[in-house]
C-alpha atoms as a PDB file:
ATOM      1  CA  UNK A   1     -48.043   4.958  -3.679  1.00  0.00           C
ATOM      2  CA  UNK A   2     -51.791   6.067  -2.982  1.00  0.00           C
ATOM      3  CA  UNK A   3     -53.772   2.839  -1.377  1.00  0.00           C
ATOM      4  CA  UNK A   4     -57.068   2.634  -2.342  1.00  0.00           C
ATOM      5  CA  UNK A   5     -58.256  -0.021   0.299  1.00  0.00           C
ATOM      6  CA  UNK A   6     -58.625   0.664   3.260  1.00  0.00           C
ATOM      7  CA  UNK A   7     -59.505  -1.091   6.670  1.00  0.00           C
ATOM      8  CA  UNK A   8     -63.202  -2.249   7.067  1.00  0.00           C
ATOM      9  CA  UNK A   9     -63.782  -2.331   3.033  1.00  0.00           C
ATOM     10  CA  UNK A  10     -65.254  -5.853   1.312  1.00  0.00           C
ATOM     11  CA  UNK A  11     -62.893  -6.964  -0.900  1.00  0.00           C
ATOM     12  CA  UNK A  12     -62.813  -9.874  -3.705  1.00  0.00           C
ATOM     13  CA  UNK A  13     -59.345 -11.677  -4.427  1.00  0.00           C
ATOM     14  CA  UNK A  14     -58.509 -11.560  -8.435  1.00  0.00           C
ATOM     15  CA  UNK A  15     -55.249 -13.655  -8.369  1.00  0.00           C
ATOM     16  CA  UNK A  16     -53.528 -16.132  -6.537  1.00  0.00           C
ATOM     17  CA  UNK A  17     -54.591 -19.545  -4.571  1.00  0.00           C
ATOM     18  CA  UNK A  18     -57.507 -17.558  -2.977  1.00  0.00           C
ATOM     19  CA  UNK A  19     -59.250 -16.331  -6.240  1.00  0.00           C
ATOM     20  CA  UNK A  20     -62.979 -15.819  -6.092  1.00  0.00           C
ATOM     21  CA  UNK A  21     -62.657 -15.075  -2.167  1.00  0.00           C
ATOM     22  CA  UNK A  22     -64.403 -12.383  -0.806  1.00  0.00           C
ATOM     23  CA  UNK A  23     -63.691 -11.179   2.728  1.00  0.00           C
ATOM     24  CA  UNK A  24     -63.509  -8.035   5.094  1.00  0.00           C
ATOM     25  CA  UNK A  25     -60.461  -6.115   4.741  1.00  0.00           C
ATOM     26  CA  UNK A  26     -59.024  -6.302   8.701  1.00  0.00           C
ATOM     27  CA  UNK A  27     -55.743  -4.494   8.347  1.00  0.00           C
ATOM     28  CA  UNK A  28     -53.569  -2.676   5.988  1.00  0.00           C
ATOM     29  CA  UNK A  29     -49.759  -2.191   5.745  1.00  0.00           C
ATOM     30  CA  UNK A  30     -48.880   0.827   3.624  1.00  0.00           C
ATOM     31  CA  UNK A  31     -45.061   0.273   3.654  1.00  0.00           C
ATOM     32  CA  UNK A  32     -45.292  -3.606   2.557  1.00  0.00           C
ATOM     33  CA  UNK A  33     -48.918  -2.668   0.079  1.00  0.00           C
ATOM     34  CA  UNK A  34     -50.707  -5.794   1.918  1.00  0.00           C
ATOM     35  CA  UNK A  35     -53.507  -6.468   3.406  1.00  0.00           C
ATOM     36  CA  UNK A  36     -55.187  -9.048   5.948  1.00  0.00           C
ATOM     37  CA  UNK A  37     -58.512 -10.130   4.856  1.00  0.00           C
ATOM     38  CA  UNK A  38     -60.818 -11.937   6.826  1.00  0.00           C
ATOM     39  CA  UNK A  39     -60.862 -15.634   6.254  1.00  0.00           C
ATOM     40  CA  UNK A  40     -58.849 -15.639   3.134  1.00  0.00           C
ATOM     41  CA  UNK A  41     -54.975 -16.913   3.219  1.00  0.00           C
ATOM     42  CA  UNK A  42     -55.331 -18.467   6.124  1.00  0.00           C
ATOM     43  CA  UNK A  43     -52.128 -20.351   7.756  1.00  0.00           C
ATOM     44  CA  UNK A  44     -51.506 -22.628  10.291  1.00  0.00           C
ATOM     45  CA  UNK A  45     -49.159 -21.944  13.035  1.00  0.00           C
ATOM     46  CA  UNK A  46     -48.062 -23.980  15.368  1.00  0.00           C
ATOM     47  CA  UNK A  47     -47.856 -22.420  19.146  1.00  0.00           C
ATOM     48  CA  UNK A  48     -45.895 -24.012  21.823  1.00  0.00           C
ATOM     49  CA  UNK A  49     -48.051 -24.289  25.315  1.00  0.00           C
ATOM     50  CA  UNK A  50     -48.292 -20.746  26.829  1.00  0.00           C
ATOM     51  CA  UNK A  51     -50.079 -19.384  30.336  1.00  0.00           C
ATOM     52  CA  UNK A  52     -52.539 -17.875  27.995  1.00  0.00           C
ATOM     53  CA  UNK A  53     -52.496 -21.314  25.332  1.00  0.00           C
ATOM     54  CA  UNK A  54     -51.694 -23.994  27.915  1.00  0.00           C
ATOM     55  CA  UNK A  55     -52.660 -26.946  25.608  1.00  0.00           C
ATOM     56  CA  UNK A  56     -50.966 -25.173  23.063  1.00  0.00           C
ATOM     57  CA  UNK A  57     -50.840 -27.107  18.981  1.00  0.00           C
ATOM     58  CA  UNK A  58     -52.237 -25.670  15.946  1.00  0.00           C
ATOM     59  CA  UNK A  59     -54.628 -22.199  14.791  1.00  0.00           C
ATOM     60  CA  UNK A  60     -55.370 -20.703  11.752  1.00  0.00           C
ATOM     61  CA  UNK A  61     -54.590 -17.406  10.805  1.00  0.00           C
ATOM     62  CA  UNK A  62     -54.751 -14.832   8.109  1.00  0.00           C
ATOM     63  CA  UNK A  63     -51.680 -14.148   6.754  1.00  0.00           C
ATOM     64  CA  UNK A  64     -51.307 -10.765   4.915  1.00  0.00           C
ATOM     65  CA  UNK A  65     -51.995 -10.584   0.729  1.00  0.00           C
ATOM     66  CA  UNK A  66     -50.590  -8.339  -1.633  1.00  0.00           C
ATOM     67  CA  UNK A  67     -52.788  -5.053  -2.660  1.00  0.00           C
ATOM     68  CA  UNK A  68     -52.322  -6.210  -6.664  1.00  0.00           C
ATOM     69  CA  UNK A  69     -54.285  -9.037  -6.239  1.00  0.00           C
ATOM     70  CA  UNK A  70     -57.287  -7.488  -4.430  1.00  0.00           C
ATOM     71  CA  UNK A  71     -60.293  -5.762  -5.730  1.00  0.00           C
ATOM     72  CA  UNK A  72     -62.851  -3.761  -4.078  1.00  0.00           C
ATOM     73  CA  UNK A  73     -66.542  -4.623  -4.214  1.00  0.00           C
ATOM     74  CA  UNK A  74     -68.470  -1.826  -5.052  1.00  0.00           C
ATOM     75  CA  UNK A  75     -71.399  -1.441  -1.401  1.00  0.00           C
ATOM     76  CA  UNK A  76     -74.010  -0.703  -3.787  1.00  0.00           C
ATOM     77  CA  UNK A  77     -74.017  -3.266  -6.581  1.00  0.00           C
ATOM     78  CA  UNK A  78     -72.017  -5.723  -5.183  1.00  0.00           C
ATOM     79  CA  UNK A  79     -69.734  -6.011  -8.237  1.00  0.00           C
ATOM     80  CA  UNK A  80     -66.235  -5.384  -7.980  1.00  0.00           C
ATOM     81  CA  UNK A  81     -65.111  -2.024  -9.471  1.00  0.00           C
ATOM     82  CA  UNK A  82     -62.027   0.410  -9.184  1.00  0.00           C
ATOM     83  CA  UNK A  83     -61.342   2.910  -7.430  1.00  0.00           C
ATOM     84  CA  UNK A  84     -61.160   7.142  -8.073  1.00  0.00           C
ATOM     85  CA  UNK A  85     -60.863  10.182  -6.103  1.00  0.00           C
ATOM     86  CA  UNK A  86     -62.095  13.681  -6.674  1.00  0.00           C
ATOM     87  CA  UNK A  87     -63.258  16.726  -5.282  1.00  0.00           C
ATOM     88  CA  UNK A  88     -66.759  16.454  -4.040  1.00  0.00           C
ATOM     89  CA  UNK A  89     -68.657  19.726  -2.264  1.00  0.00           C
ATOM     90  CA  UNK A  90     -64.658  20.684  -1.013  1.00  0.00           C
ATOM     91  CA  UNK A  91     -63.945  16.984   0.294  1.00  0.00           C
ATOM     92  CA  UNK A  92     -61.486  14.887  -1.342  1.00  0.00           C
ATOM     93  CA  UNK A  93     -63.902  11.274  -1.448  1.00  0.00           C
ATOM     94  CA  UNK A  94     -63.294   7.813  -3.119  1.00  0.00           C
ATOM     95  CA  UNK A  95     -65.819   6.874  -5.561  1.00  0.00           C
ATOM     96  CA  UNK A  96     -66.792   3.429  -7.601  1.00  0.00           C
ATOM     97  CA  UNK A  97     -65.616   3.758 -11.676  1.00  0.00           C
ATOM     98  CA  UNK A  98     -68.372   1.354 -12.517  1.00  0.00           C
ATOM     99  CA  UNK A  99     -71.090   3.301 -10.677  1.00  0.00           C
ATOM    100  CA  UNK A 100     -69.590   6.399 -10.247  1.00  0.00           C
ATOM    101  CA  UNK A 101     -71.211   6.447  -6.719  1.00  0.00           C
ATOM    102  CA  UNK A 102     -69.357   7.827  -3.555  1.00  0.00           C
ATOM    103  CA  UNK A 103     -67.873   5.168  -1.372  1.00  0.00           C
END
């Protein structure tokens, strides 16, 4: 299956607990279709004391969210919009179906 987010794109959450976010995608996983955005689905997690943690307790994290339930946010008008490839001058590019604008 084709991805069409990618890592350092602004993305807005459509479904789920986190609806409404909007955050920095960070990282993709192709084989599980999930991302980790920044600041949204964040867990806690407790650490045991460590040489590089020695007080150790509990952090927050972002844990990874499913591709489904994100949306890209289109750079120029700041509305989220979906996402389309074509053939551009000889270079396959990603552009915005609302704006039709190259990404």
């Amino acid at each position: 299956m084709k991805l069409k987010i990618k890592t350092g794109d602004t993305v807005k959450v459509i479904a789920g607990d986190h609806k409404g976010s909007e955050g920095k995608v960070l990282q993709v996983d192709r084989e599980k279709n999930k991302a980790i955005v920044e600041g949204v689905n964040e867990v806690s997690k407790h650490e045991k004391p460590s040489a590089n943690n020695p007080q150790g307790g509990i952090t927050k994290k972002e844990a990874p969210i499913h591709i489904s339930n994100l949306s890209l946010i289109d750079p120029k008008s700041g509305e989220t919009t979906r996402v389309g490839y074509e053939v551009r001058d000889g270079k396959k590019v990603r552009f915005s179906k609302k704006s039709n604008e190259v990404i």
